[in-house]
C-alpha atoms as a PDB file:
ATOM      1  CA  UNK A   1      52.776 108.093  64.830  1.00  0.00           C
ATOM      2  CA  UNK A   2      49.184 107.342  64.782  1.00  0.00           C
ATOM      3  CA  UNK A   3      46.539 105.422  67.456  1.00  0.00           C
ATOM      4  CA  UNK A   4      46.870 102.382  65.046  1.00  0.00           C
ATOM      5  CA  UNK A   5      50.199 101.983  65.337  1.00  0.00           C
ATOM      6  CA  UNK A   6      50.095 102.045  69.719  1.00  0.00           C
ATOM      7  CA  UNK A   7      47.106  99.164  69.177  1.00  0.00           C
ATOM      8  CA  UNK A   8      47.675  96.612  72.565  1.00  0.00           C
ATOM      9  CA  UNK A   9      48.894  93.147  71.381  1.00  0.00           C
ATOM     10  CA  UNK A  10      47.757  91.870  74.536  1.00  0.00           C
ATOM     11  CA  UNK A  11      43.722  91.397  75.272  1.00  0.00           C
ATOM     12  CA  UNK A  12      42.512  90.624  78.562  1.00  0.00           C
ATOM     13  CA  UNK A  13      40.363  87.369  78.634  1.00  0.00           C
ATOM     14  CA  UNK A  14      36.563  88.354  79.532  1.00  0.00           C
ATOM     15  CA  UNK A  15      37.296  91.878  77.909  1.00  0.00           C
ATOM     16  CA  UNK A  16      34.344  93.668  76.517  1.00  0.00           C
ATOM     17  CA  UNK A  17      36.686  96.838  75.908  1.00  0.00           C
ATOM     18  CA  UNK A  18      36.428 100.415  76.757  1.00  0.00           C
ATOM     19  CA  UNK A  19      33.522 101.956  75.925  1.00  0.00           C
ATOM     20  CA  UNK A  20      35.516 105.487  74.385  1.00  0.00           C
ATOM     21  CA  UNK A  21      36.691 105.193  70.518  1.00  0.00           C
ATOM     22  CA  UNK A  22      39.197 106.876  68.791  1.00  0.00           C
ATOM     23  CA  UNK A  23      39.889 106.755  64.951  1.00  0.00           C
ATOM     24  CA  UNK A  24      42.938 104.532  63.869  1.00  0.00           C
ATOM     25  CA  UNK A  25      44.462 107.781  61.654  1.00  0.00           C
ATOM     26  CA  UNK A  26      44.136 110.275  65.038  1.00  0.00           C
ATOM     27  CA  UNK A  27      47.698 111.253  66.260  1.00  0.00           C
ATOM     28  CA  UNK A  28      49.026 109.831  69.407  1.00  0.00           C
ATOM     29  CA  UNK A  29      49.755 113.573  71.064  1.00  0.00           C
ATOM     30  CA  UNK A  30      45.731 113.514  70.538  1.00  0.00           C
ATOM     31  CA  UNK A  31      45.092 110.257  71.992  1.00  0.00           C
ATOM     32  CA  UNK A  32      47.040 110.950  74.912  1.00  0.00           C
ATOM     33  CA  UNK A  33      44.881 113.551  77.188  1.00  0.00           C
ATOM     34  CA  UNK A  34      41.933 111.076  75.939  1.00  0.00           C
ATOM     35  CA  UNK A  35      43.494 108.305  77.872  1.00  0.00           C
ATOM     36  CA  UNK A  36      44.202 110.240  80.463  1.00  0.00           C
ATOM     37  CA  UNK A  37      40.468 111.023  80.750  1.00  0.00           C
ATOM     38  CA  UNK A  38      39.220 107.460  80.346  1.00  0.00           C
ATOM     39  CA  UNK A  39      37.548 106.223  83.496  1.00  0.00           C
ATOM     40  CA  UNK A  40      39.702 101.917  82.547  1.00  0.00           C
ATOM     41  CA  UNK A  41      42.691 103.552  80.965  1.00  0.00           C
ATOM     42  CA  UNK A  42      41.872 102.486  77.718  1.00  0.00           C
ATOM     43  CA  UNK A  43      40.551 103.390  74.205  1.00  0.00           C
ATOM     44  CA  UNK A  44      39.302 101.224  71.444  1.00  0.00           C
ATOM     45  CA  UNK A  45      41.205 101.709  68.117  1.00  0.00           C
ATOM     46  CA  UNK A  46      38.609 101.594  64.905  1.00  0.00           C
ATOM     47  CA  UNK A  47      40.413 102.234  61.449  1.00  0.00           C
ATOM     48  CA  UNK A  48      37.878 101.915  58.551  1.00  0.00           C
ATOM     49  CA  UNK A  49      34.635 101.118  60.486  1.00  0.00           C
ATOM     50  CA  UNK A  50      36.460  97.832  62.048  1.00  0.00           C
ATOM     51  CA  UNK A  51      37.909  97.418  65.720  1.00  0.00           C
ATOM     52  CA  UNK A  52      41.443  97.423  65.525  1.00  0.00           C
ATOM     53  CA  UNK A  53      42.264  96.814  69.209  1.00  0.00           C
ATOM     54  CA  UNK A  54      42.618  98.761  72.644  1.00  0.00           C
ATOM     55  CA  UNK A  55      45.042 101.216  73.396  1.00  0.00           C
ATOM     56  CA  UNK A  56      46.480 101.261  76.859  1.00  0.00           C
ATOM     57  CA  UNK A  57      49.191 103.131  79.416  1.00  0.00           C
ATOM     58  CA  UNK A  58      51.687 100.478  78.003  1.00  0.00           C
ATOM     59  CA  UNK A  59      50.933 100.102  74.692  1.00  0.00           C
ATOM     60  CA  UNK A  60      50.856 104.061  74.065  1.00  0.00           C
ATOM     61  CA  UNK A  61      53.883 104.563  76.405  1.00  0.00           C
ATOM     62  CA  UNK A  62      56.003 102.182  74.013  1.00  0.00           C
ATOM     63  CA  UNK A  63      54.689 103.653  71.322  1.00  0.00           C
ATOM     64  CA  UNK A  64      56.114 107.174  72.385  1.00  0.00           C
ATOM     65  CA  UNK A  65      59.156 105.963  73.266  1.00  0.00           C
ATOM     66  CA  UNK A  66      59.833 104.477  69.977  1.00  0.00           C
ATOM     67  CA  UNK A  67      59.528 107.897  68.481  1.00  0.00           C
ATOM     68  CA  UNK A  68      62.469 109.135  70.348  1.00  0.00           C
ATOM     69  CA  UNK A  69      65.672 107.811  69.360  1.00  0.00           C
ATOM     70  CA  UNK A  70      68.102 106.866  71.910  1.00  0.00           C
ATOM     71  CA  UNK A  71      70.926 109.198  72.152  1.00  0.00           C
ATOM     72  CA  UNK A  72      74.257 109.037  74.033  1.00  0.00           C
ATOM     73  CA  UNK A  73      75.807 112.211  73.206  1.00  0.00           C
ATOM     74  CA  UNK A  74      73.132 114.889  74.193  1.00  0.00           C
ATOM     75  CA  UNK A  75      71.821 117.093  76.981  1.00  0.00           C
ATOM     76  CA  UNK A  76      68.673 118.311  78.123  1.00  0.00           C
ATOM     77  CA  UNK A  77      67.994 122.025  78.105  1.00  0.00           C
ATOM     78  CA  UNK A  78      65.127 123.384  80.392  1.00  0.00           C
ATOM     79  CA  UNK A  79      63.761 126.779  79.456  1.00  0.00           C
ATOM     80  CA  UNK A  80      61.226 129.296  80.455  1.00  0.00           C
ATOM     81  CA  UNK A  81      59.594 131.849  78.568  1.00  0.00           C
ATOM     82  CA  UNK A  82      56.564 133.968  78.118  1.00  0.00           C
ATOM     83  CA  UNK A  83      54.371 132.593  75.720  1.00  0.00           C
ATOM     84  CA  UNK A  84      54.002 135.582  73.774  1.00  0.00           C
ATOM     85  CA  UNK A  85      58.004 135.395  73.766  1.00  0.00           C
ATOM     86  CA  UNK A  86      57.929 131.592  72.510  1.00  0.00           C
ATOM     87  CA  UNK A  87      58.929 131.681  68.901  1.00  0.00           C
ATOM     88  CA  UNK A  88      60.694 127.495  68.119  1.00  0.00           C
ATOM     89  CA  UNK A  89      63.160 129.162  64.857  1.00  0.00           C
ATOM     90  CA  UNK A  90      64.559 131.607  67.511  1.00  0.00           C
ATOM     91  CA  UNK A  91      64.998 129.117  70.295  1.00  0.00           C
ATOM     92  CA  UNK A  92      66.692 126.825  67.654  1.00  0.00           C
ATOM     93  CA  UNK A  93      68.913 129.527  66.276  1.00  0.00           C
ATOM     94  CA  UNK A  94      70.089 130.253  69.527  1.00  0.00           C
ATOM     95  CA  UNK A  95      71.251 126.740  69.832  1.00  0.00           C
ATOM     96  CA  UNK A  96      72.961 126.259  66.594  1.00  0.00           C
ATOM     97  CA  UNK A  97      74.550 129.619  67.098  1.00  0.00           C
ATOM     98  CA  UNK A  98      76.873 127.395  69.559  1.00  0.00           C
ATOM     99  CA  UNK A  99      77.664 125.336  66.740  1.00  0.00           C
ATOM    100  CA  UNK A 100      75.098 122.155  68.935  1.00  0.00           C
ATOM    101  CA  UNK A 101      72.754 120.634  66.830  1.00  0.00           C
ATOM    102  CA  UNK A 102      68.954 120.494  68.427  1.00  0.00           C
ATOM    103  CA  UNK A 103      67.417 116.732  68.548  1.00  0.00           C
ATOM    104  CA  UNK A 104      64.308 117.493  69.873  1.00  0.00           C
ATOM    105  CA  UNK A 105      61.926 120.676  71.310  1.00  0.00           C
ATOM    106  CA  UNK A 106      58.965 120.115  73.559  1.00  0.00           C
ATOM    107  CA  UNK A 107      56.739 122.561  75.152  1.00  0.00           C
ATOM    108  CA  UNK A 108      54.466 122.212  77.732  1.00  0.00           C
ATOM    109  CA  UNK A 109      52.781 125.216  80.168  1.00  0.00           C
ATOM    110  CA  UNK A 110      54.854 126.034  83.316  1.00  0.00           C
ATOM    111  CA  UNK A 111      53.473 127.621  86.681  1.00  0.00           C
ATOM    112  CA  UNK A 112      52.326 131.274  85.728  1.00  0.00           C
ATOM    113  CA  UNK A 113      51.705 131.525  82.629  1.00  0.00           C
ATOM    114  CA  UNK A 114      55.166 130.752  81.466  1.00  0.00           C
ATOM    115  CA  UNK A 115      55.851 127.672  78.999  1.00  0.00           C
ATOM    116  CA  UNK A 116      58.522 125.355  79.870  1.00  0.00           C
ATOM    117  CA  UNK A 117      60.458 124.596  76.595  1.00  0.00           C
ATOM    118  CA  UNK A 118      62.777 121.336  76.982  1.00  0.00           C
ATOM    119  CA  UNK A 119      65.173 121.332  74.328  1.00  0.00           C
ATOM    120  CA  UNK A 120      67.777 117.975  73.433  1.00  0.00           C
ATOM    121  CA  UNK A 121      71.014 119.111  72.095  1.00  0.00           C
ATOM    122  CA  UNK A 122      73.607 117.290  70.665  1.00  0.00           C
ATOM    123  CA  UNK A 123      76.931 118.004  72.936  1.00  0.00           C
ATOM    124  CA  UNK A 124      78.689 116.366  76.076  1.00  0.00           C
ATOM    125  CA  UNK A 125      78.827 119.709  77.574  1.00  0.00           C
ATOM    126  CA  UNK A 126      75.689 121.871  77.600  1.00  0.00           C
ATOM    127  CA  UNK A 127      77.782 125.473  78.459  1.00  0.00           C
ATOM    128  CA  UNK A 128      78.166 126.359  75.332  1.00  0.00           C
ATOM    129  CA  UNK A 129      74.437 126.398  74.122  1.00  0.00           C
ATOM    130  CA  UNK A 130      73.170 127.553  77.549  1.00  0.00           C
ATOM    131  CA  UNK A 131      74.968 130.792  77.308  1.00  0.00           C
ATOM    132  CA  UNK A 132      73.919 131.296  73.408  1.00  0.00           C
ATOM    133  CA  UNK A 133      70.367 131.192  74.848  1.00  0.00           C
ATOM    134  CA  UNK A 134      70.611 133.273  77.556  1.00  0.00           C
ATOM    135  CA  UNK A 135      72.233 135.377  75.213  1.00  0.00           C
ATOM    136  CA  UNK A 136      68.826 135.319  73.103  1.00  0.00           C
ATOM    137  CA  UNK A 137      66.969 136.224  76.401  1.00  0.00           C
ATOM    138  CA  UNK A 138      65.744 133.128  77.530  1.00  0.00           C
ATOM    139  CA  UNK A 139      65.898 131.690  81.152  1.00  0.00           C
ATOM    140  CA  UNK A 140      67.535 128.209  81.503  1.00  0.00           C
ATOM    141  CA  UNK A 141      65.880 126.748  84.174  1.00  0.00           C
ATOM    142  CA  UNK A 142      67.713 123.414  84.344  1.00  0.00           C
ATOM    143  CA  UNK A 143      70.230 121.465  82.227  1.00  0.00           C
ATOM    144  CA  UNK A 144      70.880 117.576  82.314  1.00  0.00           C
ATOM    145  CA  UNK A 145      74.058 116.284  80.821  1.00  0.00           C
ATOM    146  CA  UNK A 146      74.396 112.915  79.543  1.00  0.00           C
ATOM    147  CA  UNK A 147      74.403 110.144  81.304  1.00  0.00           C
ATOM    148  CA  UNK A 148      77.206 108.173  79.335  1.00  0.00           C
ATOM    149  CA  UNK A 149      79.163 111.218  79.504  1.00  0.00           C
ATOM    150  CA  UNK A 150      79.828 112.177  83.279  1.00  0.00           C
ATOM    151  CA  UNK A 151      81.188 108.910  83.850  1.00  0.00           C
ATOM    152  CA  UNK A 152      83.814 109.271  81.321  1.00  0.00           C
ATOM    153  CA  UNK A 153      84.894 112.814  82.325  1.00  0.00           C
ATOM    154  CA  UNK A 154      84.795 111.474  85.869  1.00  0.00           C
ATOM    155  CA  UNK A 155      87.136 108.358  85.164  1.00  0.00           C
ATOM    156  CA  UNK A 156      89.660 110.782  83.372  1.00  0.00           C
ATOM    157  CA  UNK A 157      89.955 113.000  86.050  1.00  0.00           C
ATOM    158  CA  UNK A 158      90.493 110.339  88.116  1.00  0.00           C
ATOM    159  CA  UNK A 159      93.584 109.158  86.134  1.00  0.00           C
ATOM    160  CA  UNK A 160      94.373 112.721  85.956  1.00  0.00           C
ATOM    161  CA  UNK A 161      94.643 113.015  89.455  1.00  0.00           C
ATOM    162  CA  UNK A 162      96.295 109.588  89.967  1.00  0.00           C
ATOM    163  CA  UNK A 163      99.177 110.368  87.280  1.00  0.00           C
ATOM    164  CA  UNK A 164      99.807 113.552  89.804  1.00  0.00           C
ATOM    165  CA  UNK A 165     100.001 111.511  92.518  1.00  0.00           C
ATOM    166  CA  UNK A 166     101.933 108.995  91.392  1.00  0.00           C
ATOM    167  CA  UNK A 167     104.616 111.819  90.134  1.00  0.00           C
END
């Protein structure tokens, strides 16, 4: 997705806009840190010599968001590695060696030197890939199941437990 595409549909009346540009065709993992910078916030868009609009927190925040597709049947892997150890075919052959498909990989540095690789895996229960890459030599630092899932395991071990009560 590119800065044109995160442009603000909303303008401020008595705007002058910010005074940092960006090119409409720059990526929106590069505009990113350059909003962060900006003193207001916000970046003016120019594609083809022409203002194009402002990009802001919430303009580029939706934009992000629509380039992750909502997904009820995954988990979130957490690892840690070495960066010299980081290698994204390995780390997704370790998860499809558990038969899970991988939805997504980001990585982003961790505290001492490490990179902190967050993985989204297609599966209700994350044991099964979470083993496979510890297996591989990777450290799983945290794992977050999905959130449509744990109440449905939940409600059938309740009736579990009420049909053995009820006995």
């Amino acid at each position: 997705m590119l800065a044109r595409d995160a442009v603000s549909l909303i303008r401020k009346s008595g705007d002058t806009g910010p005074s940092q540009v960006v090119d409409g065709g720059m990526h929106l993992l590069e505009v990113l840190p350059r909003l962060l910078e900006a003193p207001e916030r916000r970046l003016t868009v120019t594609d083809s010599g022409h203002d194009a609009g402002t990009i802001d927190q919430t303009s580029l925040l939706e934009a992000l968001g629509r380039q992750i597709s909502p997904r009820h049947d995954c988990c979130v892997i957490e690892i840690l590695c070495a960066p010299q150890d980081y290698s994204a075919s390995l780390i997704a052959r370790a998860v499809e060696d558990a038969d899970v498909h991988l939805v997504d990989m980001l990585t982003n540095p961790a505290d001492a030197g490490m990179l902190r690789v967050t993985l989204r895996v297609r599966c209700e229960d994350a044991g099964a890939p979470v083993a496979s890459l510890e297996r591989y030599g990777f450290r799983v630092e945290n794992v977050f199941g999905s959130a449509e899932a744990f109440p449905s395991v939940a409600l059938e071990r309740l009736l579990a437990l009420q049909t053995l009560i009820n006995v």
